[in-house]
Protein backbone atom coordinates (compact mmCIF):
# COMPACT_ATOMS: atom_id res chain seq x y z
CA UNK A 1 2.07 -6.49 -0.39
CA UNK A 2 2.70 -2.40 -0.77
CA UNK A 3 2.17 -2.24 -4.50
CA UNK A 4 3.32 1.26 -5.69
CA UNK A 5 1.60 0.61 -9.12
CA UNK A 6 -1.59 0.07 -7.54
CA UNK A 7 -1.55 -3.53 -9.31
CA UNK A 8 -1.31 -1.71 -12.54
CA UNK A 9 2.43 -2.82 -13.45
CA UNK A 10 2.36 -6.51 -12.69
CA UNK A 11 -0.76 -8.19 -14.71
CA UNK A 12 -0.13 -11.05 -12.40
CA UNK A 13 -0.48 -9.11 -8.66
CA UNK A 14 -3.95 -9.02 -7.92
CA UNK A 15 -4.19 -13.03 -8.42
CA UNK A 16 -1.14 -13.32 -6.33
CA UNK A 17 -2.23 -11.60 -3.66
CA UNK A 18 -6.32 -12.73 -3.56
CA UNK A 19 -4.45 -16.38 -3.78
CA UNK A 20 -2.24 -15.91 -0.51
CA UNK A 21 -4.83 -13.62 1.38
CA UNK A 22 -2.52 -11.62 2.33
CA UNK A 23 -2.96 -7.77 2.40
CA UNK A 24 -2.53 -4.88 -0.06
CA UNK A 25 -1.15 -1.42 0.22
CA UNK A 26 -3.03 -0.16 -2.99
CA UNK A 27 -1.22 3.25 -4.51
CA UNK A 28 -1.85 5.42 -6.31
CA UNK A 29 0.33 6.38 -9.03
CA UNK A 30 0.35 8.73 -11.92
CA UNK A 31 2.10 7.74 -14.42
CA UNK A 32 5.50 5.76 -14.42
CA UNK A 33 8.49 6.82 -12.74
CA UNK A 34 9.97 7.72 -16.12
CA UNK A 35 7.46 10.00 -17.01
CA UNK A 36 7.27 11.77 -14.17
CA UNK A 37 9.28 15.25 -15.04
CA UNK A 38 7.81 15.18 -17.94
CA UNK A 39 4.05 15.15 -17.01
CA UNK A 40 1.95 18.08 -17.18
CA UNK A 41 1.27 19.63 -14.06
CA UNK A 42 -2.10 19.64 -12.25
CA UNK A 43 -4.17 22.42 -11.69
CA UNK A 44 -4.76 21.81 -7.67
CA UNK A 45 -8.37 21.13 -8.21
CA UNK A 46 -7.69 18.28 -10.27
CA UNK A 47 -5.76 16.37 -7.69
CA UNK A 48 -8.05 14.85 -5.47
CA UNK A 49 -10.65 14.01 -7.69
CA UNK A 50 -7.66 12.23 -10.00
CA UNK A 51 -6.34 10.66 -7.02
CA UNK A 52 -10.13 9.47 -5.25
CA UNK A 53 -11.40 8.67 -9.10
CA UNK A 54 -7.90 6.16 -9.39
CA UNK A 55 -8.44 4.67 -6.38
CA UNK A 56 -11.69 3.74 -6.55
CA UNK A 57 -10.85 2.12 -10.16
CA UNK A 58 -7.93 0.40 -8.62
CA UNK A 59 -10.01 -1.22 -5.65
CA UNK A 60 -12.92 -2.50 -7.83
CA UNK A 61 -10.17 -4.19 -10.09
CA UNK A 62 -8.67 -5.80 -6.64
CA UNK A 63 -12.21 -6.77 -5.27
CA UNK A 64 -12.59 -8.52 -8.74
CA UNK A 65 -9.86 -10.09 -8.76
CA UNK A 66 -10.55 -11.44 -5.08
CA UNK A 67 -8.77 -9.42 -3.15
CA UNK A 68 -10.59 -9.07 0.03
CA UNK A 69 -11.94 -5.78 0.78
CA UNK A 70 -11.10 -6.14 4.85
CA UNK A 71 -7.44 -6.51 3.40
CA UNK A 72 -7.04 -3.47 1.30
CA UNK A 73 -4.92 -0.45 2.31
CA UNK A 74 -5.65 3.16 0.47
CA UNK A 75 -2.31 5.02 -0.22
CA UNK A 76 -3.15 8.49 -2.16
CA UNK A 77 0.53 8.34 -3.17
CA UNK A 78 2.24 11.60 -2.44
CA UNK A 79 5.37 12.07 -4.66
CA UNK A 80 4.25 9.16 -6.52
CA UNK A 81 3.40 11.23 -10.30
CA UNK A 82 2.26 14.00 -8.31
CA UNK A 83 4.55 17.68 -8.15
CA UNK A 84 5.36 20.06 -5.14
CA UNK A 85 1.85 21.96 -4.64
CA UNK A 86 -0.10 18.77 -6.24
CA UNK A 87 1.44 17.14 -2.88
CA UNK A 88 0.41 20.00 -0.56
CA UNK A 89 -3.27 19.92 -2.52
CA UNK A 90 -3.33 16.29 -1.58
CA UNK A 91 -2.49 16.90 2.29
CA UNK A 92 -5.24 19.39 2.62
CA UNK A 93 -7.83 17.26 1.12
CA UNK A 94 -6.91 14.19 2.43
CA UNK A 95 -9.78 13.46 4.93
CA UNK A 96 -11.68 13.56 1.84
CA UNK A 97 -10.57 9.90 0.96
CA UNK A 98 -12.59 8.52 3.42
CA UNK A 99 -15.18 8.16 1.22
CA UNK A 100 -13.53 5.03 -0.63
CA UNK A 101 -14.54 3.10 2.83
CA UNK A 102 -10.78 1.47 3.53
CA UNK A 103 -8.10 2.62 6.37
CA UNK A 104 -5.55 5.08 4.66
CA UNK A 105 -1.55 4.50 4.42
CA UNK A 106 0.03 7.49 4.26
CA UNK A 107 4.01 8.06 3.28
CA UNK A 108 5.03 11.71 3.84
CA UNK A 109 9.05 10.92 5.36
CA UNK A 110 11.50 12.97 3.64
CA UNK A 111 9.12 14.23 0.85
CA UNK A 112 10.51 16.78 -1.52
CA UNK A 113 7.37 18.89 -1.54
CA UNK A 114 7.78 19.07 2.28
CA UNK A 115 11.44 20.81 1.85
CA UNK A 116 9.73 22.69 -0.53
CA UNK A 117 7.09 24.01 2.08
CA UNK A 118 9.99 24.92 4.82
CA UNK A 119 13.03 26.03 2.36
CA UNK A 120 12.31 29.71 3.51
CA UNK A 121 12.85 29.06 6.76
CA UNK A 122 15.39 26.24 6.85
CA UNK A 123 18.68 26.05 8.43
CA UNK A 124 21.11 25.76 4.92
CA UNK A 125 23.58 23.90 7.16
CA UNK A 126 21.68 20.60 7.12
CA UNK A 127 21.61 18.10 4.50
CA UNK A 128 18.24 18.11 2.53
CA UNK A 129 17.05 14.74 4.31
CA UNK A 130 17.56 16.77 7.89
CA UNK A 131 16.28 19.72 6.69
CA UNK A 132 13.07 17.34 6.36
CA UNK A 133 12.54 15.72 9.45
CA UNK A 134 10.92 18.50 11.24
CA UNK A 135 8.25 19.20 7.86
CA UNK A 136 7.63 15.36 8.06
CA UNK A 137 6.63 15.46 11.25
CA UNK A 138 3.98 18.38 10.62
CA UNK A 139 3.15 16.70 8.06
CA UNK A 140 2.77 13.80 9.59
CA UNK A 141 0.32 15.45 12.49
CA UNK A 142 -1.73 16.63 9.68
CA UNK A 143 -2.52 13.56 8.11
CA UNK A 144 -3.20 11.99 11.47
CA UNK A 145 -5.62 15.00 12.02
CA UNK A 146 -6.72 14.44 8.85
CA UNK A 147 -7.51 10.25 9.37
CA UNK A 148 -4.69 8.93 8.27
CA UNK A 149 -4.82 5.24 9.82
CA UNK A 150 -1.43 3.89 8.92
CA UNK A 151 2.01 6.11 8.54
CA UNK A 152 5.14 5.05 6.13
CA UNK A 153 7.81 6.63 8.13
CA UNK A 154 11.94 6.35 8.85
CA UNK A 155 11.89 7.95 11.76
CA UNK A 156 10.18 5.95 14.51
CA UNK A 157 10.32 8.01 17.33
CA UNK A 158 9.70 11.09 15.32
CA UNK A 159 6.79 9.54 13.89
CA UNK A 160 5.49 8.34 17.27
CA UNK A 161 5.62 11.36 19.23
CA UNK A 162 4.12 13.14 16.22
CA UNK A 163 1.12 10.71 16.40
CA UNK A 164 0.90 11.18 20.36
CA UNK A 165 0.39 15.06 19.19
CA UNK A 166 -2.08 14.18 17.01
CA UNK A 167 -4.04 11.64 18.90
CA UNK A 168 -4.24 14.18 22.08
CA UNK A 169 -5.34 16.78 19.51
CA UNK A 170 -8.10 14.55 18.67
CA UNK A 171 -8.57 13.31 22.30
CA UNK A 172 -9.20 17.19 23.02
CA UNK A 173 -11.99 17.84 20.67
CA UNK A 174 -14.28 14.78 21.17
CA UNK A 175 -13.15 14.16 24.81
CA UNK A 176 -16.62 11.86 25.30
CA UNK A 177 -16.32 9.90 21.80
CA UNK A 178 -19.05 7.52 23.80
CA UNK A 179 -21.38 10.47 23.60
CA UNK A 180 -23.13 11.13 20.18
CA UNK A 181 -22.87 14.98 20.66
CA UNK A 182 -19.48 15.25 22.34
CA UNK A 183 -20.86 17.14 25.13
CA UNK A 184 -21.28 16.52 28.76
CA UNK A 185 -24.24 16.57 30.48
């Protein structure tokens, strides 16, 4: 189950899913969708900490409820209640999420805040969706490099040889992963 609300929205979720075992994409969202414009913006600081803080809450209200901790997903949520730079904020500090101990689902495909980040340099002859494939897949490498586990994508292919970037990326700078220091002897 990929619950955007982060089981907030539907009292009856977290039963539902701890009944049928099956697993959980837990979100995080700020806010509804109808409140969104009208939020007050985030001072970049704030975003992680709002977003970690959130999820934390959010998987301790699962695990109560039964949901198995093995079958939990952590989505920070980009675009989800959060604006432009609060997005880019996010991205940076993303490897930071680690710390709630679950794999990480990230959804970057299409994101405004990426068109934002590459409208300076953008070919104005493309529709805005087009104009965003090659940001998603930067963006995409960066959350890979960052330990992203799981991506939300609609470009397969894209996604895939954005990930085979990534992954030799990481390949390159622990070549010996068997090897505590990374080094050759």
């Amino acid at each position: 189950v990929n619950d955007v609300s982060g089981l907030e929205w539907d009292t009856a979720m977290a039963d539902t899913v701890a009944s049928t075992g099956c697993g959980l994409v837990m979100m995080h969202t700020r806010g509804r969708p109808q409140e969104w414009r009208s939020q007050p913006r985030l001072d970049l600081p704030e975003v992680l900490p709002l977003v970690f803080a959130g999820l934390c809450d959010r998987l301790v209200s699962a695990e109560a409820a039964g949901v198995e901790s093995d079958r939990i997903l952590a989505d920070p949520g980009f675009g989800f209640g959060k604006i432009d730079a609060e997005n880019m904020a996010l991205l940076a500090g993303l490897w930071r999420l680690h710390q709630l101990g679950r794999p990480l689902l990230v959804g970057l495909s299409r994101k405004g805040f990426l068109g934002k980040a590459v409208s300076a340099v953008q070919n104005a002859d493309l529709p805005p969706a087009d104009a965003r494939r090659v940001a998603t897949v930067a963006g995409n490498v960066a959350a890979i490099l960052a330990g992203a586990h799981v991506l939300r994508v609609h470009e397969l292919q894209a996604a895939r040889e954005a990930a085979a970037v990534a992954d030799a990326l990481l390949d390159a700078e622990n070549p010996f992963p068997h090897r505590a220091s990374g080094l050759e002897t």
